[in-house]
PDB file of N, CA and C in Angstrom:
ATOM      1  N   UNK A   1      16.282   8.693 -14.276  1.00  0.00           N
ATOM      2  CA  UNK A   1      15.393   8.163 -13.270  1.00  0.00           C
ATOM      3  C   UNK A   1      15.454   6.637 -13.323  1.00  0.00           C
ATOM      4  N   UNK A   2      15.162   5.966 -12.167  1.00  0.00           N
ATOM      5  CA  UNK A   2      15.955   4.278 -12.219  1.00  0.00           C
ATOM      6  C   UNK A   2      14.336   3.978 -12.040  1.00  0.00           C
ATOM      7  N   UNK A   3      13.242   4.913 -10.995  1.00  0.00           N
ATOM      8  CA  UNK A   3      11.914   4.101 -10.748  1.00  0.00           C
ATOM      9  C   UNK A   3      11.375   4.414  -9.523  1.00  0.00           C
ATOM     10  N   UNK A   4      10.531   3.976  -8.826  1.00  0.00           N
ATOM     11  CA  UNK A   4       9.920   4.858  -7.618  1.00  0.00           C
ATOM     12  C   UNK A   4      11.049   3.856  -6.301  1.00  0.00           C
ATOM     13  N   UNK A   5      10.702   4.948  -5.534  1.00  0.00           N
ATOM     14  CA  UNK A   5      11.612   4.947  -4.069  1.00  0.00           C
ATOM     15  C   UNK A   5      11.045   4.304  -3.213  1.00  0.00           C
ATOM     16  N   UNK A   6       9.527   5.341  -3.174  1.00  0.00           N
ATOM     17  CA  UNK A   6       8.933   5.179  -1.987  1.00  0.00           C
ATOM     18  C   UNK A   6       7.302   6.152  -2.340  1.00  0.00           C
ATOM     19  N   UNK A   7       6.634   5.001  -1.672  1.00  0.00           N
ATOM     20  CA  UNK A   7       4.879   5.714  -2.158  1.00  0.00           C
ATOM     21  C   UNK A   7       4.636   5.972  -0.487  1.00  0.00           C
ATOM     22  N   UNK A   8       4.164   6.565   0.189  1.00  0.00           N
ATOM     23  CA  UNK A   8       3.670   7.413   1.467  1.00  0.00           C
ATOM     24  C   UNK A   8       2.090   7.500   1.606  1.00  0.00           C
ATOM     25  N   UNK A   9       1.014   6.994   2.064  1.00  0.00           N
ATOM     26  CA  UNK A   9      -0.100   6.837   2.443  1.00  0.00           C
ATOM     27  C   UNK A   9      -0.506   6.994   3.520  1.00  0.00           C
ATOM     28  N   UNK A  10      -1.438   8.156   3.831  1.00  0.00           N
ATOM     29  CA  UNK A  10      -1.799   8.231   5.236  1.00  0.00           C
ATOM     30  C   UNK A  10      -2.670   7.647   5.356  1.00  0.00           C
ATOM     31  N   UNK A  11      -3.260   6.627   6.418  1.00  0.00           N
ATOM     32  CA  UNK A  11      -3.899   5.543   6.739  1.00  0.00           C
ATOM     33  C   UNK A  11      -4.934   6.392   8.153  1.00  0.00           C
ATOM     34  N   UNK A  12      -6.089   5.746   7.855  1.00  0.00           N
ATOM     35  CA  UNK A  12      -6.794   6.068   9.179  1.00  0.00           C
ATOM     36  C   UNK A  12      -6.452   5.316  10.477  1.00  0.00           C
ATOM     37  N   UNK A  13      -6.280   3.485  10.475  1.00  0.00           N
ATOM     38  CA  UNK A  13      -5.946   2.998  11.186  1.00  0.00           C
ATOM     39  C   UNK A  13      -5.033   2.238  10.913  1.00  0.00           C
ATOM     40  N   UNK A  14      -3.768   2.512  11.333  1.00  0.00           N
ATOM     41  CA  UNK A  14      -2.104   1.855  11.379  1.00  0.00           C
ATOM     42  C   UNK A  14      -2.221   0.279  11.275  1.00  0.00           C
ATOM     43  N   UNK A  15      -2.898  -0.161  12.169  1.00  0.00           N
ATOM     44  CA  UNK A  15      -2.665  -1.599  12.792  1.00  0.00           C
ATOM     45  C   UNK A  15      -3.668  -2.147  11.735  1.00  0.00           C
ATOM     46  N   UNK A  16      -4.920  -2.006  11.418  1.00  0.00           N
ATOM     47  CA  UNK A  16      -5.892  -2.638  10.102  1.00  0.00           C
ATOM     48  C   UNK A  16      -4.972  -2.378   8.975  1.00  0.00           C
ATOM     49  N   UNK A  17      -4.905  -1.187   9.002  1.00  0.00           N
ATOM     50  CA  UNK A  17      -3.958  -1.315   7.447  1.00  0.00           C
ATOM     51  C   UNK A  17      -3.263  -2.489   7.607  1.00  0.00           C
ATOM     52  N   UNK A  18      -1.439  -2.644   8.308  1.00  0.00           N
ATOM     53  CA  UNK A  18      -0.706  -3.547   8.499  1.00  0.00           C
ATOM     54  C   UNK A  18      -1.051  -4.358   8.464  1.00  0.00           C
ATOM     55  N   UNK A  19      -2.694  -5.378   9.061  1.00  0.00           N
ATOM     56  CA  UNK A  19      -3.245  -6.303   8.887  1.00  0.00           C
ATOM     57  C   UNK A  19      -3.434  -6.807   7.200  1.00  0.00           C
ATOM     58  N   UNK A  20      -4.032  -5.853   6.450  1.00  0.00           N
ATOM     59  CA  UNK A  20      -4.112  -5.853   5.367  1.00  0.00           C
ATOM     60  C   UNK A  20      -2.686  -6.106   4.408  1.00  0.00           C
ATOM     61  N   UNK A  21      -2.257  -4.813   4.096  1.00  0.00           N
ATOM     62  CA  UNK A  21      -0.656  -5.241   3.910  1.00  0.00           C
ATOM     63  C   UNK A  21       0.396  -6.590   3.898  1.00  0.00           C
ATOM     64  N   UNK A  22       0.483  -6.599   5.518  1.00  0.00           N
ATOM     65  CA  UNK A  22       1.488  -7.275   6.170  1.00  0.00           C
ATOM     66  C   UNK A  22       0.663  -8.971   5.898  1.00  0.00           C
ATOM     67  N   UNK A  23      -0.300  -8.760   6.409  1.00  0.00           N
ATOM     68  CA  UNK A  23      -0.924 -10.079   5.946  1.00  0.00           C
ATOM     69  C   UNK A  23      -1.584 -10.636   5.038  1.00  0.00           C
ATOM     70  N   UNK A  24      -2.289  -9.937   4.360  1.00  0.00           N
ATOM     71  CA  UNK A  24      -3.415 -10.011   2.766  1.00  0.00           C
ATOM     72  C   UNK A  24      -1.972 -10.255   1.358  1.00  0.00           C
ATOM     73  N   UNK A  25      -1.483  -9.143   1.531  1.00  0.00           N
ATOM     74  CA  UNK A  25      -0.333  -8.958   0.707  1.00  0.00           C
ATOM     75  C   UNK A  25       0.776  -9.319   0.514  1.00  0.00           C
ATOM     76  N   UNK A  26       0.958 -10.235   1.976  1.00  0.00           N
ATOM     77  CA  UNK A  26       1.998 -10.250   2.925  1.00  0.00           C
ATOM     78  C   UNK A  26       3.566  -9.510   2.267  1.00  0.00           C
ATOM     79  N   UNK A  27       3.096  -8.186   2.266  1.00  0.00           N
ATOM     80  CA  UNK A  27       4.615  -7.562   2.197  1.00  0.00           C
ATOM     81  C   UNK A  27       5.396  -7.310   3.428  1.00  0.00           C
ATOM     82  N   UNK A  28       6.368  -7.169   3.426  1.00  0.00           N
ATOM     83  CA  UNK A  28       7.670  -7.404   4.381  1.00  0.00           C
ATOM     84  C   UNK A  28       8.005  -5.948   5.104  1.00  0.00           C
ATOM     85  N   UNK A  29       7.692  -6.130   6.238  1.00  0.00           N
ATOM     86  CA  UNK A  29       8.040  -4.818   7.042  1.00  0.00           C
ATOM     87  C   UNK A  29       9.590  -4.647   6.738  1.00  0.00           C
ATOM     88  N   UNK A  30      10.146  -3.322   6.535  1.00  0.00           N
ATOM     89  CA  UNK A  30      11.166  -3.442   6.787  1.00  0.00           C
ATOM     90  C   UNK A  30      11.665  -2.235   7.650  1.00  0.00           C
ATOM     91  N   UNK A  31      11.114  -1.640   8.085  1.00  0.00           N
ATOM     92  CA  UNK A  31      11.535  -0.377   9.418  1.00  0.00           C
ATOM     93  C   UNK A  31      10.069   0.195  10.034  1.00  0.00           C
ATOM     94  N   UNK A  32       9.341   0.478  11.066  1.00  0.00           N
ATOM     95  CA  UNK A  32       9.039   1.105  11.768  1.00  0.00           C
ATOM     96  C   UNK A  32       9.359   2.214  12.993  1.00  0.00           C
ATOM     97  N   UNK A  33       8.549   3.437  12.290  1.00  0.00           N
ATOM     98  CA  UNK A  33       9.400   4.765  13.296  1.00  0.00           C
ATOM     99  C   UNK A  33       8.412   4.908  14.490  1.00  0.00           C
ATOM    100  N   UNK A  34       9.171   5.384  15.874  1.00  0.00           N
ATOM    101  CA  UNK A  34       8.141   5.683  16.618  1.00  0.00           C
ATOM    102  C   UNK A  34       8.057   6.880  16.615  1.00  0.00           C
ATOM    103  N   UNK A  35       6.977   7.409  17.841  1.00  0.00           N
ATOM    104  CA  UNK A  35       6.408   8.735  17.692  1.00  0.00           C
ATOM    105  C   UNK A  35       8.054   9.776  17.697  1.00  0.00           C
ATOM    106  N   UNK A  36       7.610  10.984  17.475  1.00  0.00           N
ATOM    107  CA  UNK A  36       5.774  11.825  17.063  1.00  0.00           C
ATOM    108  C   UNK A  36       5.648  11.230  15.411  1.00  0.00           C
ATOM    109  N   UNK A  37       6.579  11.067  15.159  1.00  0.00           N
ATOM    110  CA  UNK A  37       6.271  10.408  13.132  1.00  0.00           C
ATOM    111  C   UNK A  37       5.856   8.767  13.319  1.00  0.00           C
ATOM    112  N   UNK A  38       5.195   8.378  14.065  1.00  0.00           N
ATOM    113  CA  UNK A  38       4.954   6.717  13.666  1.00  0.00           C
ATOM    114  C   UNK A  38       4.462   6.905  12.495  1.00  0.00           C
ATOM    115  N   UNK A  39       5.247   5.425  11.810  1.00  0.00           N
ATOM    116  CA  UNK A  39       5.040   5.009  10.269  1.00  0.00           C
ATOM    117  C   UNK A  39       5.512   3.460  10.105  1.00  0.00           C
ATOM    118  N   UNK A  40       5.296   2.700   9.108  1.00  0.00           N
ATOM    119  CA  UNK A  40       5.975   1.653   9.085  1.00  0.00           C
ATOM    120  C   UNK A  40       5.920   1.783   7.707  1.00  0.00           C
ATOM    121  N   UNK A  41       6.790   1.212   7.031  1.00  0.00           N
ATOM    122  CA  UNK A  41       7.718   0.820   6.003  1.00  0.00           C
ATOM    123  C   UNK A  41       7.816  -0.358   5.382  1.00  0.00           C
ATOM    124  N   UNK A  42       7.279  -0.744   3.984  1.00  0.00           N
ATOM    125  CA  UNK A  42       6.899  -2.293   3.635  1.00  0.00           C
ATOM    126  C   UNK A  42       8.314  -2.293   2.329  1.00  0.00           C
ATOM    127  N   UNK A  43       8.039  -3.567   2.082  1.00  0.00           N
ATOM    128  CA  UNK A  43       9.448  -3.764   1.074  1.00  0.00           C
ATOM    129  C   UNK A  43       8.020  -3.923  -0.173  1.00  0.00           C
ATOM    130  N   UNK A  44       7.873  -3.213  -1.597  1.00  0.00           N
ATOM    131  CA  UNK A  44       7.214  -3.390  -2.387  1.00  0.00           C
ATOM    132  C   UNK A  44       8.013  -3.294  -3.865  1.00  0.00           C
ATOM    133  N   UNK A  45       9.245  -3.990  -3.418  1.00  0.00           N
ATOM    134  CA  UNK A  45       9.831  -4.340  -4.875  1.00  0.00           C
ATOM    135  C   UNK A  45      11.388  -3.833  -4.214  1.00  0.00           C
ATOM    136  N   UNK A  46      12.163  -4.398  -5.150  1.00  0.00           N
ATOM    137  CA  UNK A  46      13.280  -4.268  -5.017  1.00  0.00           C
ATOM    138  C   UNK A  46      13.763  -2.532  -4.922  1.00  0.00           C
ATOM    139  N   UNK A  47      14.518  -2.025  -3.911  1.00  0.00           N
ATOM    140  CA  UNK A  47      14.560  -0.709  -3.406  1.00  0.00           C
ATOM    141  C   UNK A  47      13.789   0.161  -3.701  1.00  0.00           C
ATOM    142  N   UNK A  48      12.515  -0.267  -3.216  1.00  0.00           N
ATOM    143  CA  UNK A  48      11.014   0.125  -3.261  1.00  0.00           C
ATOM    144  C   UNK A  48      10.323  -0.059  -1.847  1.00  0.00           C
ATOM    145  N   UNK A  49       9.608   1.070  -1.267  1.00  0.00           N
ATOM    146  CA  UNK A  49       9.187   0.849  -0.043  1.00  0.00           C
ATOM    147  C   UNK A  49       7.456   1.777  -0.364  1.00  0.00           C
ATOM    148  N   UNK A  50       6.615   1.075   0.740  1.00  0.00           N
ATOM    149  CA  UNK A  50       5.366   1.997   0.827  1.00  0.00           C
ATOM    150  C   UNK A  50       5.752   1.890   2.333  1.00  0.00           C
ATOM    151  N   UNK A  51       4.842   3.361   2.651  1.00  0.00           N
ATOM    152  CA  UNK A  51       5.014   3.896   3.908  1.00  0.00           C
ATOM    153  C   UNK A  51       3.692   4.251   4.090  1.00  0.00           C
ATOM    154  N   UNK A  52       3.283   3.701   5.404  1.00  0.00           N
ATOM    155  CA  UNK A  52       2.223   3.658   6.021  1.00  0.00           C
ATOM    156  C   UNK A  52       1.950   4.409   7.088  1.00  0.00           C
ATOM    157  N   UNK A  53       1.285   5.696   6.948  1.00  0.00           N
ATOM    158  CA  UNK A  53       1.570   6.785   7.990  1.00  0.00           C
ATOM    159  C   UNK A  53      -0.011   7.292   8.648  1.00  0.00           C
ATOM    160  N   UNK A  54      -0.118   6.819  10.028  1.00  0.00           N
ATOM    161  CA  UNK A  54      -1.463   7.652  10.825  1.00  0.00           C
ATOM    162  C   UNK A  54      -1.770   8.853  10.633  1.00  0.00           C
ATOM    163  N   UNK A  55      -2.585   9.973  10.184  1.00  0.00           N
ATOM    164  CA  UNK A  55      -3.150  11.394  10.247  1.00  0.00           C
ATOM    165  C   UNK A  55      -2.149  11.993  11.119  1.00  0.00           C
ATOM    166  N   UNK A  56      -2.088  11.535  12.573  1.00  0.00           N
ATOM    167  CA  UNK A  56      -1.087  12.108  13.478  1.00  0.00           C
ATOM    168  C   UNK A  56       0.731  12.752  13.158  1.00  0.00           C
ATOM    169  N   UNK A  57       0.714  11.574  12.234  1.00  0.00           N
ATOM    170  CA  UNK A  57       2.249  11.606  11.059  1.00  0.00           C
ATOM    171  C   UNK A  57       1.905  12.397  10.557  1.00  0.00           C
ATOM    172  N   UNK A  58       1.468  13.773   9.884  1.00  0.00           N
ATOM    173  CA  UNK A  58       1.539  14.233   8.989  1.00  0.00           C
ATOM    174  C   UNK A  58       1.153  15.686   9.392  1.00  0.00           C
ATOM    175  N   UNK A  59       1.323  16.782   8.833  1.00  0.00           N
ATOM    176  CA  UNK A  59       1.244  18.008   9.030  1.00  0.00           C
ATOM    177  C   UNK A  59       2.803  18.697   9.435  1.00  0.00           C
ATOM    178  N   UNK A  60       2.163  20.078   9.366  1.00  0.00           N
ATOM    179  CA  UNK A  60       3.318  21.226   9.850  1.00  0.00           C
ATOM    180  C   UNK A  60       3.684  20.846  11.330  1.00  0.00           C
ATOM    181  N   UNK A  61       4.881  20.755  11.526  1.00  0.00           N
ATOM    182  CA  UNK A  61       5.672  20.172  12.534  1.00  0.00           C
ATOM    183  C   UNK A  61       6.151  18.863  12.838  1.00  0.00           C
ATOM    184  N   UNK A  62       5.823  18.185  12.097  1.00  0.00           N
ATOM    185  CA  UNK A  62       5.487  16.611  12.156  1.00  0.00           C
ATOM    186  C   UNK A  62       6.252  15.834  11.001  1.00  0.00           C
ATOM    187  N   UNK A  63       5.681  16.397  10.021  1.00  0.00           N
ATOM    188  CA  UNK A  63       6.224  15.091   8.825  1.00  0.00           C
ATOM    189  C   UNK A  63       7.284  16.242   8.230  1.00  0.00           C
ATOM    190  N   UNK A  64       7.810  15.643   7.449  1.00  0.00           N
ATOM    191  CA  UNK A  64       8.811  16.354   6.227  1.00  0.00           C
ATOM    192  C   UNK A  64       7.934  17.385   5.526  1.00  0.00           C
ATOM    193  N   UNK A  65       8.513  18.320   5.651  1.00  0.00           N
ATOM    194  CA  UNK A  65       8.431  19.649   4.377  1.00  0.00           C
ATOM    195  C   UNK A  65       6.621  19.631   5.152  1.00  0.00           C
ATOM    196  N   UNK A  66       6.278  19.400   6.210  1.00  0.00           N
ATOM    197  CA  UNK A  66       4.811  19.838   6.874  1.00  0.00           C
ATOM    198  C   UNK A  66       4.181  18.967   5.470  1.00  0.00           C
ATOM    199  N   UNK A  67       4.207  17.386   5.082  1.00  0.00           N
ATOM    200  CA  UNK A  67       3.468  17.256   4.379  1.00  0.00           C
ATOM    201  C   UNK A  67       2.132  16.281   4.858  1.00  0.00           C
ATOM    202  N   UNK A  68       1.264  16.726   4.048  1.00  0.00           N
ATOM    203  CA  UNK A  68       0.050  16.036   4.369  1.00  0.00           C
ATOM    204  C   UNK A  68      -0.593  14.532   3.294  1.00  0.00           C
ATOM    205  N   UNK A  69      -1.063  13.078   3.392  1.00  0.00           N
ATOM    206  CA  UNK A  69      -1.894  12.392   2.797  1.00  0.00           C
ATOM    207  C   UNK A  69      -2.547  13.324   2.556  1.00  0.00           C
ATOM    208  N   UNK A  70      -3.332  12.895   1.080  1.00  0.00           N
ATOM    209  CA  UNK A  70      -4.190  12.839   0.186  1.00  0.00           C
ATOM    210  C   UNK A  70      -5.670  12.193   0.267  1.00  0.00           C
ATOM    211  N   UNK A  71      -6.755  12.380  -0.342  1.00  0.00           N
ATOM    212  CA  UNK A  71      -7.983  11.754   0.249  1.00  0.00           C
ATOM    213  C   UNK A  71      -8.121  10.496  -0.862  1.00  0.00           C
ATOM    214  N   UNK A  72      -7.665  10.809  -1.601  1.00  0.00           N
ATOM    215  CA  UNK A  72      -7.565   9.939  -2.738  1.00  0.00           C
ATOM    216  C   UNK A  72      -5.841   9.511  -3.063  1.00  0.00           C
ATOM    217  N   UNK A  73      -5.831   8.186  -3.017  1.00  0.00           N
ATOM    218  CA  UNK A  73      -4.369   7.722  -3.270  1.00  0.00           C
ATOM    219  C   UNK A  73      -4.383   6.419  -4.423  1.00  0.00           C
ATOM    220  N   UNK A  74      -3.488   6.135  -5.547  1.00  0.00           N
ATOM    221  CA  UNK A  74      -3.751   4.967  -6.350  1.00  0.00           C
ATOM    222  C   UNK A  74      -2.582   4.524  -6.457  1.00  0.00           C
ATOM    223  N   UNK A  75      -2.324   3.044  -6.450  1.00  0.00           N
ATOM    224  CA  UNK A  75      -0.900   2.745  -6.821  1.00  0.00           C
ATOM    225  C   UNK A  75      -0.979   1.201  -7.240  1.00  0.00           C
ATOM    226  N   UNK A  76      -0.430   0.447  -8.081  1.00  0.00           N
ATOM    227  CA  UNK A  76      -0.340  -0.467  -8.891  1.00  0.00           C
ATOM    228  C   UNK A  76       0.633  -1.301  -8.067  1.00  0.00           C
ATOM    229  N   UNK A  77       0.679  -2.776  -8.106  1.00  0.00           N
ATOM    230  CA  UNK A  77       2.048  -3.309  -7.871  1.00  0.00           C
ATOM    231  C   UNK A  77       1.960  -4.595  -8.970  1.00  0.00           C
ATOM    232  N   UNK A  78       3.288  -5.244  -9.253  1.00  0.00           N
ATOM    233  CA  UNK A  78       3.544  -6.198 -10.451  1.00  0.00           C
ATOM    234  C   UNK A  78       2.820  -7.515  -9.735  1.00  0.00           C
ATOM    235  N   UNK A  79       2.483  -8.445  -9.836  1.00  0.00           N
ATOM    236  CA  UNK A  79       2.618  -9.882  -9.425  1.00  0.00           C
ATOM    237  C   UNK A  79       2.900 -10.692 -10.694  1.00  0.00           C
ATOM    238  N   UNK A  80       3.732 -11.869 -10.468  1.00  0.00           N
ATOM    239  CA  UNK A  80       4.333 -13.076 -11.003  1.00  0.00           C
ATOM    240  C   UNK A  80       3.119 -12.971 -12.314  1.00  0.00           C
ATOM    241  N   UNK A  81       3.883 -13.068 -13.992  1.00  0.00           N
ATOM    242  CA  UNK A  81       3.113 -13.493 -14.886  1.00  0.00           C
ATOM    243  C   UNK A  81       2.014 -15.048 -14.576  1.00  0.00           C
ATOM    244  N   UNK A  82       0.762 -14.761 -14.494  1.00  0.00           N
ATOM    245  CA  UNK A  82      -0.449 -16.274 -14.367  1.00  0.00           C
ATOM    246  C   UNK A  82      -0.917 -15.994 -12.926  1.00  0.00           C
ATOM    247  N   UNK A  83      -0.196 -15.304 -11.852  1.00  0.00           N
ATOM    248  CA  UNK A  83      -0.720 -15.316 -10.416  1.00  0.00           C
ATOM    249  C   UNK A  83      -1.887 -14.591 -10.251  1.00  0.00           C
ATOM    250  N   UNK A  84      -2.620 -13.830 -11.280  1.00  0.00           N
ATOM    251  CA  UNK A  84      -3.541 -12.913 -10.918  1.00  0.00           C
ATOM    252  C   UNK A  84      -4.805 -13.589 -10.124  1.00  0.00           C
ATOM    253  N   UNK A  85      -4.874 -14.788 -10.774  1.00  0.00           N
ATOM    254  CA  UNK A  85      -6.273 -15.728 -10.152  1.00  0.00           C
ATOM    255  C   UNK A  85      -5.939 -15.784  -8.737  1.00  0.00           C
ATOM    256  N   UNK A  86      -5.037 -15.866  -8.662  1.00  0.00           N
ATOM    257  CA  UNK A  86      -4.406 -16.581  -6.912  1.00  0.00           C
ATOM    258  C   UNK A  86      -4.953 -15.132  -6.125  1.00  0.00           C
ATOM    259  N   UNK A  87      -3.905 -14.258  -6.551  1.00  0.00           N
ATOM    260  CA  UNK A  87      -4.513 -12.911  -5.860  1.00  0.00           C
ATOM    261  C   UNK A  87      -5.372 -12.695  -5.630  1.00  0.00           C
ATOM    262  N   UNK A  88      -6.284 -12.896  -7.021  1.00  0.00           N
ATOM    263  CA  UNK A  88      -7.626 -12.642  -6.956  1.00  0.00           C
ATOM    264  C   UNK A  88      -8.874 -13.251  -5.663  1.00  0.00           C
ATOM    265  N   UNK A  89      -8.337 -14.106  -5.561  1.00  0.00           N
ATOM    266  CA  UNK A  89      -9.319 -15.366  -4.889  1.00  0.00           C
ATOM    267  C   UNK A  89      -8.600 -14.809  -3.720  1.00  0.00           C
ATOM    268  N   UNK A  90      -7.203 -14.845  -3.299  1.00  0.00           N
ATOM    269  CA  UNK A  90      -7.080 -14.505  -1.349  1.00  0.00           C
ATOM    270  C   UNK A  90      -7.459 -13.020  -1.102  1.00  0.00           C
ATOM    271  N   UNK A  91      -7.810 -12.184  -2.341  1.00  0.00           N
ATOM    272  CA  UNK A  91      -8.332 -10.763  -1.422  1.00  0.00           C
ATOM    273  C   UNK A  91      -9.683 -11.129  -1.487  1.00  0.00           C
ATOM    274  N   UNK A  92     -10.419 -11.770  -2.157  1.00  0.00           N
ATOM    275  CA  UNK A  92     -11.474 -12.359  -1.816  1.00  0.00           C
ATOM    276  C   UNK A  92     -11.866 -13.030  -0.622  1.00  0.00           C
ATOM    277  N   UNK A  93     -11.348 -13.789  -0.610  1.00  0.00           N
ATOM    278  CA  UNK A  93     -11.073 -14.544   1.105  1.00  0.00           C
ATOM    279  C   UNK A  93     -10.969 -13.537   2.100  1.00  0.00           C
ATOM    280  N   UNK A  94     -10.103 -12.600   1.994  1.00  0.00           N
ATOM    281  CA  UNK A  94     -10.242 -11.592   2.621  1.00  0.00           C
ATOM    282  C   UNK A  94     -11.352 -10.451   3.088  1.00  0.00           C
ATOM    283  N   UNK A  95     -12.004 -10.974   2.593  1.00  0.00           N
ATOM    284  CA  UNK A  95     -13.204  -9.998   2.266  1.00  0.00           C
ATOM    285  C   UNK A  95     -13.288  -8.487   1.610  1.00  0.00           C
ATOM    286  N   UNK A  96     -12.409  -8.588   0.511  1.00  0.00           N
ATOM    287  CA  UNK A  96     -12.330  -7.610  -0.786  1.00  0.00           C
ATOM    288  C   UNK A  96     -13.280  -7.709  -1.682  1.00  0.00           C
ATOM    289  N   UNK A  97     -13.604  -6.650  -2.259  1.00  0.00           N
ATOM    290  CA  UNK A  97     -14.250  -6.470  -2.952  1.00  0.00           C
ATOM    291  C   UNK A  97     -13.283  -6.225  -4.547  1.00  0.00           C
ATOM    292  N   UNK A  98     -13.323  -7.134  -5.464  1.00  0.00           N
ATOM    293  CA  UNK A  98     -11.926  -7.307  -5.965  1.00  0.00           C
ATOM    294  C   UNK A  98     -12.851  -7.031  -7.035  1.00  0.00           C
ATOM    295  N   UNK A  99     -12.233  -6.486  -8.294  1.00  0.00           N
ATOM    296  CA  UNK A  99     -13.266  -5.745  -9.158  1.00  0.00           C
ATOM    297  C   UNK A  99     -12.070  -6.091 -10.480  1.00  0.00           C
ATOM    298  N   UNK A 100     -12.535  -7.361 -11.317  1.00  0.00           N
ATOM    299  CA  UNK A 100     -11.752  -7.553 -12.677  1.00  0.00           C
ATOM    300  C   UNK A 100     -11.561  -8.737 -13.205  1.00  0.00           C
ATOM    301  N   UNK A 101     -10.790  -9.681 -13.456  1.00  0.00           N
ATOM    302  CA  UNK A 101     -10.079  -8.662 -13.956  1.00  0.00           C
ATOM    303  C   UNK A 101     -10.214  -7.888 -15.354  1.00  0.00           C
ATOM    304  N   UNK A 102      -9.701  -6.486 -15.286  1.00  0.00           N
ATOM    305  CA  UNK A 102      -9.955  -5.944 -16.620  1.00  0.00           C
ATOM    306  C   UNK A 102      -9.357  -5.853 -17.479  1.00  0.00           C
ATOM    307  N   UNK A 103      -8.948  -5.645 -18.616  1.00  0.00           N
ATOM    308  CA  UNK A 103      -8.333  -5.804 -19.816  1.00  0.00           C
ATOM    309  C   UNK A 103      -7.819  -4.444 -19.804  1.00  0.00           C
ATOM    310  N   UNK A 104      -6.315  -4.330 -20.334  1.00  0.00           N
ATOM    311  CA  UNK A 104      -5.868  -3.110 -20.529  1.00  0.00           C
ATOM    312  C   UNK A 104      -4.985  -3.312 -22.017  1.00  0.00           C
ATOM    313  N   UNK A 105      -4.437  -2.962 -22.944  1.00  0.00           N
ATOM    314  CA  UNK A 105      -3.473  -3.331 -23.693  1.00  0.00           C
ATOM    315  C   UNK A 105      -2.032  -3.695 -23.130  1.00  0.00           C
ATOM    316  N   UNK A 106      -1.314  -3.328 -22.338  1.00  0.00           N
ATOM    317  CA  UNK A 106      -0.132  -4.159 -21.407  1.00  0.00           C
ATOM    318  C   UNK A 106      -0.393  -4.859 -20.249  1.00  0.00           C
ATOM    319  N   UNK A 107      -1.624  -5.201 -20.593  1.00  0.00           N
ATOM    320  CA  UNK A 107      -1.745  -6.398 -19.782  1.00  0.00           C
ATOM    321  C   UNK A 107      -3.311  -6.698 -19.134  1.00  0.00           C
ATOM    322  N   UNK A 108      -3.791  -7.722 -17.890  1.00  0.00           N
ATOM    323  CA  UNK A 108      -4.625  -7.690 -17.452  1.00  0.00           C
ATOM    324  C   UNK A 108      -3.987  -6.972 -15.732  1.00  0.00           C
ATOM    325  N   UNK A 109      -5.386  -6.365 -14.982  1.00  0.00           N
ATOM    326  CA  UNK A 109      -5.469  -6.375 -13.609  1.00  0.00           C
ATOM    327  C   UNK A 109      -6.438  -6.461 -13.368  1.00  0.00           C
ATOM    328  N   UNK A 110      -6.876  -6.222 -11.808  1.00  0.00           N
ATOM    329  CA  UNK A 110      -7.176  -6.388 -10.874  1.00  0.00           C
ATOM    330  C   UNK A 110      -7.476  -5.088 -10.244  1.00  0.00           C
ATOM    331  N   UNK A 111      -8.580  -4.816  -9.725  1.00  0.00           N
ATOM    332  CA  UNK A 111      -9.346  -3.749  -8.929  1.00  0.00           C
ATOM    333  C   UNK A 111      -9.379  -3.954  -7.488  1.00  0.00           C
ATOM    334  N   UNK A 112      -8.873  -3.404  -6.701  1.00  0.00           N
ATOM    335  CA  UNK A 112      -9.401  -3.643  -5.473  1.00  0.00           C
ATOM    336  C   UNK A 112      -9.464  -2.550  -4.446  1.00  0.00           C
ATOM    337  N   UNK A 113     -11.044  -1.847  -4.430  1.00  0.00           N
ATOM    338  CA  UNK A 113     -11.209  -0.388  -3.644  1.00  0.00           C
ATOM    339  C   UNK A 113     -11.295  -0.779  -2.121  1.00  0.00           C
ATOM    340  N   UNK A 114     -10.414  -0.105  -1.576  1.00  0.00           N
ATOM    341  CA  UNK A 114      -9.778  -0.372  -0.102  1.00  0.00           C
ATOM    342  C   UNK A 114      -9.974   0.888   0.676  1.00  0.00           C
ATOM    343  N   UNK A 115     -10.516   0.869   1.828  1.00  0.00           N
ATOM    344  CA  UNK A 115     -10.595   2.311   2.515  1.00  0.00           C
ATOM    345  C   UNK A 115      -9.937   1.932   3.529  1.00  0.00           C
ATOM    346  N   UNK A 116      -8.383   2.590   3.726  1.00  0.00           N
ATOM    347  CA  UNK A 116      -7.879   1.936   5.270  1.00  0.00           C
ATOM    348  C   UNK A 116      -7.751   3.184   6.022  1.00  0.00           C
TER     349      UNK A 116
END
């Protein structure tokens, strides 16, 4: 195994999410599908993608293998060793509710509960 591919999130609203994402995070679109599967596709590390998929994307007939989002989804990403403050402070700006940072033994993070 080399590492993850691709993380898949079904989103309530496409365009807030992307707002979030594309701009908070600013990760890098790198493909959007249109219907009946609209999704868009972020670059989150080197041949690493999250996929951002509407309720409509998903189910029997629709998505791959009829699969469905989850109600609960968690996923981690790296930032630059010392950048955590920076992060910290623009999801703040953002109006996040940024929760940390906390102490772990490999390292410190950052909390941030997001309902998109």
């Amino acid at each position: 195994m080399r590492g993850l591919l691709e993380l898949v999130v079904e989103v309530n609203d496409l365009e807030q999410s992307l707002a979030f994402y594309r701009g908070v995070l600013q990760l890098a679109e790198v493909e959007h599908c249109p219907p009946p599967r609209v999704a868009t596709w972020l670059s989150i590390g080197r041949n690493t993608v999250l996929g951002l998929w509407p309720r409509a994307s998903g189910g029997e007939g629709v998505a791959i293998a009829g699969s469905r989002g989850g109600s609960h989804v968690h996923f981690a990403i790296y930032v630059e060793p010392g950048s955590l403050p920076t992060w910290q402070e623009r999801l703040g700006v953002a109006g996040l509710n940024v929760v940390g940072p906390v102490d772990f033994a490999h390292g410190n993070r950052i909390h941030i509960p997001v309902r998109s």
